[in-house]
N, C-alpha and C. Protein backbone atom coordinates (compact mmCIF):
# COMPACT_ATOMS: atom_id res chain seq x y z
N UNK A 1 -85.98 28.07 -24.40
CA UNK A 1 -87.19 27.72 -25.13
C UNK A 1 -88.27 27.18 -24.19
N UNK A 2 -87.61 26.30 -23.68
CA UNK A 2 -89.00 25.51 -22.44
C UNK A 2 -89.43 26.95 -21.33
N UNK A 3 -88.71 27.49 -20.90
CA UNK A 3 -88.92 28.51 -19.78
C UNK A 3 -89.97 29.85 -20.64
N UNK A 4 -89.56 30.14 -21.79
CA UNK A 4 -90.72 30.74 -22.99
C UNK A 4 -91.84 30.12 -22.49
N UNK A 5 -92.28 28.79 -23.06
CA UNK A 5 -93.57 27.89 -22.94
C UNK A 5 -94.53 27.84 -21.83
N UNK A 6 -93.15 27.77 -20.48
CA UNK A 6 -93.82 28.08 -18.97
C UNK A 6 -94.49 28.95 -19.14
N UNK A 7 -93.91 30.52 -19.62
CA UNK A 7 -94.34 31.61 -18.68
C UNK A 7 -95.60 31.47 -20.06
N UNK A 8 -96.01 31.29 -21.19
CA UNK A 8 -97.43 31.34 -21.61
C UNK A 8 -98.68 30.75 -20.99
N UNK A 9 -97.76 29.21 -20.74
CA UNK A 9 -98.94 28.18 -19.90
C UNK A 9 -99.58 29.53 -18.41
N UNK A 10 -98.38 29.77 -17.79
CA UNK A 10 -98.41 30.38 -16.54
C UNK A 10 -99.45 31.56 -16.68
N UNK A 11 -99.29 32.24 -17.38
CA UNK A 11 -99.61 33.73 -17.98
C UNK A 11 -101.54 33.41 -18.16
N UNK A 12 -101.78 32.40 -18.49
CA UNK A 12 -103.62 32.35 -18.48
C UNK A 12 -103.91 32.23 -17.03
N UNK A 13 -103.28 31.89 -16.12
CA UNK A 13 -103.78 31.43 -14.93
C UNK A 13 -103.50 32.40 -13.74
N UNK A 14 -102.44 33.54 -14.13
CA UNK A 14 -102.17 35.00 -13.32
C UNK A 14 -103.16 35.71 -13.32
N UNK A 15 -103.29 36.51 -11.88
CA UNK A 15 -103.94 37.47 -11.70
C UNK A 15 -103.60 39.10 -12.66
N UNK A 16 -104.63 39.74 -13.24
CA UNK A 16 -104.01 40.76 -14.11
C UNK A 16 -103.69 42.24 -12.98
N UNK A 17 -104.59 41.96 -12.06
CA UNK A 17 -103.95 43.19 -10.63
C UNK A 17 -103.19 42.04 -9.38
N UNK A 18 -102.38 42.05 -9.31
CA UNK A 18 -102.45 41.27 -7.91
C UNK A 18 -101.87 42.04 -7.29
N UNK A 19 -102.43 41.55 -5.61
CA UNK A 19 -102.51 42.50 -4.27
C UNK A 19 -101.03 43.45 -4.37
N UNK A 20 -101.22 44.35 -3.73
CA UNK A 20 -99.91 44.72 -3.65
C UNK A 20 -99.46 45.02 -1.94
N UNK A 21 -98.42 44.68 -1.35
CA UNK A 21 -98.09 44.69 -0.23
C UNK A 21 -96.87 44.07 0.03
N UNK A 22 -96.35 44.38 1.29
CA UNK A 22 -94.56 43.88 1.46
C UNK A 22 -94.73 43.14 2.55
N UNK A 23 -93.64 42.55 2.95
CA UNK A 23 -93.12 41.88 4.14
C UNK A 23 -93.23 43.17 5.50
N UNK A 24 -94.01 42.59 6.47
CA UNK A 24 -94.39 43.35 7.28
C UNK A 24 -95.35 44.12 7.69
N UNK A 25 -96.01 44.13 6.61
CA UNK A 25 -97.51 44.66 6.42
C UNK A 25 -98.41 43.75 7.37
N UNK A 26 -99.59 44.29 7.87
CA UNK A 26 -100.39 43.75 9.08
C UNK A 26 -101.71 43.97 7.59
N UNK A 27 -102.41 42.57 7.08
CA UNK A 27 -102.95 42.41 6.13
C UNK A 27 -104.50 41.46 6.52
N UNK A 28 -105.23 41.91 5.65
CA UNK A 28 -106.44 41.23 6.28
C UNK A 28 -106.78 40.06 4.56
N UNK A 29 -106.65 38.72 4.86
CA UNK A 29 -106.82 37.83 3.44
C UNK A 29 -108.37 37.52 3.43
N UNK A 30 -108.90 37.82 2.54
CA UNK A 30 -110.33 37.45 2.38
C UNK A 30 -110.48 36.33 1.56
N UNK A 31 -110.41 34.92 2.11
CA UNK A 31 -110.84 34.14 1.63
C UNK A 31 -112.48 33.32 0.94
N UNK A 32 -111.59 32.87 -0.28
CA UNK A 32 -113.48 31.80 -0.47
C UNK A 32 -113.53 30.54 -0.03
N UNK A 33 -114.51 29.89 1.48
CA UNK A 33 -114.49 28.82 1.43
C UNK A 33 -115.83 28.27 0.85
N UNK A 34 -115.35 26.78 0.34
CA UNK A 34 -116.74 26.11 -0.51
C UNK A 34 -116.70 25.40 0.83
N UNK A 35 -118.13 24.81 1.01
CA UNK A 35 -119.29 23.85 1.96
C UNK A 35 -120.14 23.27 1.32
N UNK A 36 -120.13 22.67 1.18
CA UNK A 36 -121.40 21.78 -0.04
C UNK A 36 -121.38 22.83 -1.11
N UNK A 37 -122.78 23.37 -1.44
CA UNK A 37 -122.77 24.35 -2.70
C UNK A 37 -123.13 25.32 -2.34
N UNK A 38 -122.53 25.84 -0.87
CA UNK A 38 -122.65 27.23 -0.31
C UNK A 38 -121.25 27.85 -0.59
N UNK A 39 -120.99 29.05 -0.61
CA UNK A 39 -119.63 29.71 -0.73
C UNK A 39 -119.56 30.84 0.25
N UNK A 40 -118.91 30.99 0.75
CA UNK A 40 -118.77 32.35 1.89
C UNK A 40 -117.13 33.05 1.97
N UNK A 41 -117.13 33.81 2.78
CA UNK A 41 -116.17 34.54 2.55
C UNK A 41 -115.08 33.99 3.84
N UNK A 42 -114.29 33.94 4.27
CA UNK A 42 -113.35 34.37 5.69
C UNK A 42 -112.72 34.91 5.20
N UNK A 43 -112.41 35.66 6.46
CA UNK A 43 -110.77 36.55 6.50
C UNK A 43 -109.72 36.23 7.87
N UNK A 44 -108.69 36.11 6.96
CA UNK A 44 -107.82 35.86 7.99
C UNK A 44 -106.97 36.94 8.20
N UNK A 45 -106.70 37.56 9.11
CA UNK A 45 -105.72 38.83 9.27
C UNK A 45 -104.74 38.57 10.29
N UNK A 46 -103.42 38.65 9.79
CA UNK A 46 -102.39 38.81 10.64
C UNK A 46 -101.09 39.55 9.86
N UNK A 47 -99.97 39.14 10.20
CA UNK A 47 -98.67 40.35 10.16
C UNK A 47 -97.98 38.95 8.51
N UNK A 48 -97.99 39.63 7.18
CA UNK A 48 -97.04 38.93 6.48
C UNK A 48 -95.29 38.94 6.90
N UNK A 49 -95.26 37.80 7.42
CA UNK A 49 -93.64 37.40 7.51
C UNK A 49 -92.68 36.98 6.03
N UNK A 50 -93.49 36.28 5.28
CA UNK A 50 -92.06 35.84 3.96
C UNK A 50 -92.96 35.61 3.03
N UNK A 51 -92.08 35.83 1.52
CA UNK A 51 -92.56 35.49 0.53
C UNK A 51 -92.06 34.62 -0.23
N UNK A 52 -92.31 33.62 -1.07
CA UNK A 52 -91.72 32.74 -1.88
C UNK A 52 -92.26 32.58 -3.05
N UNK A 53 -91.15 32.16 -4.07
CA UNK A 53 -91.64 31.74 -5.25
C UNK A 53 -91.83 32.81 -6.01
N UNK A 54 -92.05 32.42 -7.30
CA UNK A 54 -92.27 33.88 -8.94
C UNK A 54 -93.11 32.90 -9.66
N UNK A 55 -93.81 34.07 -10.37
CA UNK A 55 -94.91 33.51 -11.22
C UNK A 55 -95.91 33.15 -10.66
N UNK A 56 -96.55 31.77 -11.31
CA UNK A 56 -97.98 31.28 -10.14
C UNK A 56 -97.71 30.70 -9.09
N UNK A 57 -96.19 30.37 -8.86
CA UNK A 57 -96.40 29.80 -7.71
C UNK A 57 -95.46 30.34 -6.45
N UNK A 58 -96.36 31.94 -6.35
CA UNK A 58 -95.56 32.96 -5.39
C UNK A 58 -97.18 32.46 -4.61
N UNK A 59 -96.02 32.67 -3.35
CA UNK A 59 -96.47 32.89 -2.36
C UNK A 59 -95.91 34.12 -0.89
N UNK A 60 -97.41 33.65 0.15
CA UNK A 60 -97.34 34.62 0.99
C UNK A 60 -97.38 34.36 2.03
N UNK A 61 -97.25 34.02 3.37
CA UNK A 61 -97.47 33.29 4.80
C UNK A 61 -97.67 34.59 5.32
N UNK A 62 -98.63 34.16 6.09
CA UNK A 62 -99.77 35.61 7.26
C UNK A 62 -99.24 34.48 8.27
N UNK A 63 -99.16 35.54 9.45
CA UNK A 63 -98.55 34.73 11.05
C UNK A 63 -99.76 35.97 12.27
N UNK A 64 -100.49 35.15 12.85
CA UNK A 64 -101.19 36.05 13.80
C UNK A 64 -101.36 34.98 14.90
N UNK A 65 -101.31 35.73 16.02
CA UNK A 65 -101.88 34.75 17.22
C UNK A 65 -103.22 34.49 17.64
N UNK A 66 -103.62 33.49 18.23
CA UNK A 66 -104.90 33.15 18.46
C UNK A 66 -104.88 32.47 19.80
N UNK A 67 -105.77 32.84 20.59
CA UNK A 67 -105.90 32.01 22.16
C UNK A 67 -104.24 31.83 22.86
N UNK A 68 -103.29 33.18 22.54
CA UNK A 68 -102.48 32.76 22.96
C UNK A 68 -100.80 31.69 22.23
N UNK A 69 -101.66 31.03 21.48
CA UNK A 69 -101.17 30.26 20.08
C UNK A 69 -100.76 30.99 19.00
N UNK A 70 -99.51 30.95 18.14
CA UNK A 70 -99.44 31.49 16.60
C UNK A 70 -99.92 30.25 15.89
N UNK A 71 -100.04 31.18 15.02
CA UNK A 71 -101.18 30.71 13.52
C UNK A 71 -100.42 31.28 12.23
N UNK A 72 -99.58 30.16 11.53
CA UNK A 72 -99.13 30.77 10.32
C UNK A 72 -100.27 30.06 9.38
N UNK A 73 -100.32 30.59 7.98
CA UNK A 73 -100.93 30.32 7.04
C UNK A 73 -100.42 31.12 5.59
N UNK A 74 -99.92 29.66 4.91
CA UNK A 74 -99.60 30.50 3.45
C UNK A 74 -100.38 30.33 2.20
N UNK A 75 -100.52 31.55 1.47
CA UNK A 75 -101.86 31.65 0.39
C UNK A 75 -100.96 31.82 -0.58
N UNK A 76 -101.63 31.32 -1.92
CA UNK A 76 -101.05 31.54 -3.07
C UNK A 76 -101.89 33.15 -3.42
N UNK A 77 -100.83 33.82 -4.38
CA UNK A 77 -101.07 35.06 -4.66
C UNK A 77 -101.97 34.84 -5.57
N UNK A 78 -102.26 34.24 -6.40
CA UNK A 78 -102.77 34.17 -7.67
C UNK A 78 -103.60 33.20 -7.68
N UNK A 79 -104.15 32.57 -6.45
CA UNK A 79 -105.10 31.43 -6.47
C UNK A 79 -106.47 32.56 -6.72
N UNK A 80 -107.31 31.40 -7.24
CA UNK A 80 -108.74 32.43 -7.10
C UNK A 80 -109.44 32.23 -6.21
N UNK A 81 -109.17 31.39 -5.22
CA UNK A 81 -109.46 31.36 -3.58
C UNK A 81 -109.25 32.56 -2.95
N UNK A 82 -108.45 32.98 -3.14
CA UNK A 82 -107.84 34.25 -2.55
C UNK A 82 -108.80 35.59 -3.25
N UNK A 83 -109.80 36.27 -2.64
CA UNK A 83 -110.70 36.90 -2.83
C UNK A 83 -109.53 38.44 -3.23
N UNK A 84 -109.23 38.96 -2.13
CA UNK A 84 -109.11 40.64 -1.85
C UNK A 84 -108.14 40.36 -0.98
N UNK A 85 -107.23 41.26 -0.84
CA UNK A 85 -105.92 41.63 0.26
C UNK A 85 -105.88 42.57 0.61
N UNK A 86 -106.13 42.95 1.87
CA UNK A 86 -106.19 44.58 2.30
C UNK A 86 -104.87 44.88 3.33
N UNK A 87 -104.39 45.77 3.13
CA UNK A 87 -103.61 46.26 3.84
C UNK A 87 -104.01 47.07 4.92
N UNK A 88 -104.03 46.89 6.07
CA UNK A 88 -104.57 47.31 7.42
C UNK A 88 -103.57 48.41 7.92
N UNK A 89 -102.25 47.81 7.87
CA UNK A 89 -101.09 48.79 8.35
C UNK A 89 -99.58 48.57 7.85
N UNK A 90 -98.65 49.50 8.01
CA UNK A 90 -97.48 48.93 7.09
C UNK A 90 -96.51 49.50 8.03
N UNK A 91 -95.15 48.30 8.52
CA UNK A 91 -94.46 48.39 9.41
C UNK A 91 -93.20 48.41 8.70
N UNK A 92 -91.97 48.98 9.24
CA UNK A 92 -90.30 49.21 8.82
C UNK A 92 -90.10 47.80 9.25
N UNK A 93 -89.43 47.29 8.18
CA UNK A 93 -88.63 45.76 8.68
C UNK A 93 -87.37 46.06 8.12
N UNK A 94 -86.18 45.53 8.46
CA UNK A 94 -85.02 45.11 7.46
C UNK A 94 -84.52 43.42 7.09
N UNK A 95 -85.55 43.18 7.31
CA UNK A 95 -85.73 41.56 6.60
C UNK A 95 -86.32 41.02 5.66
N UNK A 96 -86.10 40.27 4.87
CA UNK A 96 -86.92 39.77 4.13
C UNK A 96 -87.65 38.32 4.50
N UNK A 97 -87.50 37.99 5.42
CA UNK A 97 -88.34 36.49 6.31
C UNK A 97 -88.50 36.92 7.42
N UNK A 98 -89.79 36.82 8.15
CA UNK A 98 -89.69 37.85 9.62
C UNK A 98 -89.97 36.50 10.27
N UNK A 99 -89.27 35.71 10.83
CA UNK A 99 -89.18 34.09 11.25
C UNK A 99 -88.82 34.80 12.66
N UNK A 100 -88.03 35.46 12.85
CA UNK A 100 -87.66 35.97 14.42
C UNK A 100 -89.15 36.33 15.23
N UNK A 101 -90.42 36.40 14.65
CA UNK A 101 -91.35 36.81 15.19
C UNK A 101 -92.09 35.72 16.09
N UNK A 102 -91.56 34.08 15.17
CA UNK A 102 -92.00 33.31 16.21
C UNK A 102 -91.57 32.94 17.64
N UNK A 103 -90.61 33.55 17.81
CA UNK A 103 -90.05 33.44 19.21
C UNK A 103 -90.33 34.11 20.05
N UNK A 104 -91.00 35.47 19.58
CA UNK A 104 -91.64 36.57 20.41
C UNK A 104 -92.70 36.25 20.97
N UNK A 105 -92.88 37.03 21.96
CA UNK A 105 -94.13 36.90 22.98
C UNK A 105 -94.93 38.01 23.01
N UNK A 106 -96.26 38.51 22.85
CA UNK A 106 -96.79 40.00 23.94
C UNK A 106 -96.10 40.80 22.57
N UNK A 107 -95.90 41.92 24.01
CA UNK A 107 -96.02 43.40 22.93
C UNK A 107 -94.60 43.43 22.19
N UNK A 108 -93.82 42.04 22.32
CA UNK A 108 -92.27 41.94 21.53
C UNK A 108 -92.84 41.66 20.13
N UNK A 109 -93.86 41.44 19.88
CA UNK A 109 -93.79 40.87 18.81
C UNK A 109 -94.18 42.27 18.12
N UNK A 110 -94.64 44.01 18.01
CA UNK A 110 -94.78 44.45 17.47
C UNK A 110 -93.89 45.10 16.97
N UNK A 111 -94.35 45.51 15.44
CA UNK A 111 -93.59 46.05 14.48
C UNK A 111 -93.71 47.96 14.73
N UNK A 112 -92.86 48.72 14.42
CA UNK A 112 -92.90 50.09 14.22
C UNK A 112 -93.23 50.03 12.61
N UNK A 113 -94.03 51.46 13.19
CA UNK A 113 -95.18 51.32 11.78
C UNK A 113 -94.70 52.91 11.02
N UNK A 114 -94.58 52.00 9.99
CA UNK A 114 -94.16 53.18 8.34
C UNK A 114 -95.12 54.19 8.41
N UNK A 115 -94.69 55.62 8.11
CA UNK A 115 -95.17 56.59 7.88
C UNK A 115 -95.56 56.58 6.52
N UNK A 116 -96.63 56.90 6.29
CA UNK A 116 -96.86 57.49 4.90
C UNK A 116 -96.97 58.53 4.14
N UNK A 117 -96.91 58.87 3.19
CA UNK A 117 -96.47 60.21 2.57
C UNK A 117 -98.04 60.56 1.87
């Protein structure tokens, strides 16, 4: 009965398309940031490693390097912060947490990339 109630509360606050993409996908997140009462866009693009959670509170962690440095960052799927999700490229994994990527260095860290039909 209570888990009924969730998924109605839950159900006003879901996205009616949300992004579609897998673990391993090289994804570009178009974010909304607020600044006073300006709004603009960023995007953050890097390789999705893991997903968590069902319902509203799934999530997604993007992992890309910067100056040398990794950069994880996890977005809620269904926030309305979260503008657009583009899929840039789509790689073969057999994992479902790609956590082995933080140990990689250079060109170890790339994925072989899915053919498409």
């Amino acid at each position: 009965m209570s888990q009924q109630i969730m998924d109605l509360v839950e159900k006003n606050s879901m996205k009616e398309n949300p992004p579609e993409f897998e673990i391993g996908d090289t994804v570009d997140v178009h974010c909304l940031i607020h600044e006073g009462e300006k709004t603009r866009t960023q995007v953050f693009s890097g390789t999705v490693i893991a997903m968590s959670g069902s319902g509203t509170r799934e999530m997604f962690t993007v992992r890309r390097i910067v100056a040398g440095e990794g950069v994880e960052r996890k977005f809620p799927i269904h926030s309305p912060r979260v503008a657009k999700v583009e899929v840039k490229r789509s790689s073969v994994v057999r994992r479902a947490k790609l956590y082995f990527l933080r140990d990689r260095i250079g060109k170890a860290v790339r994925l072989k990339e899915r053919r498409r039909k």
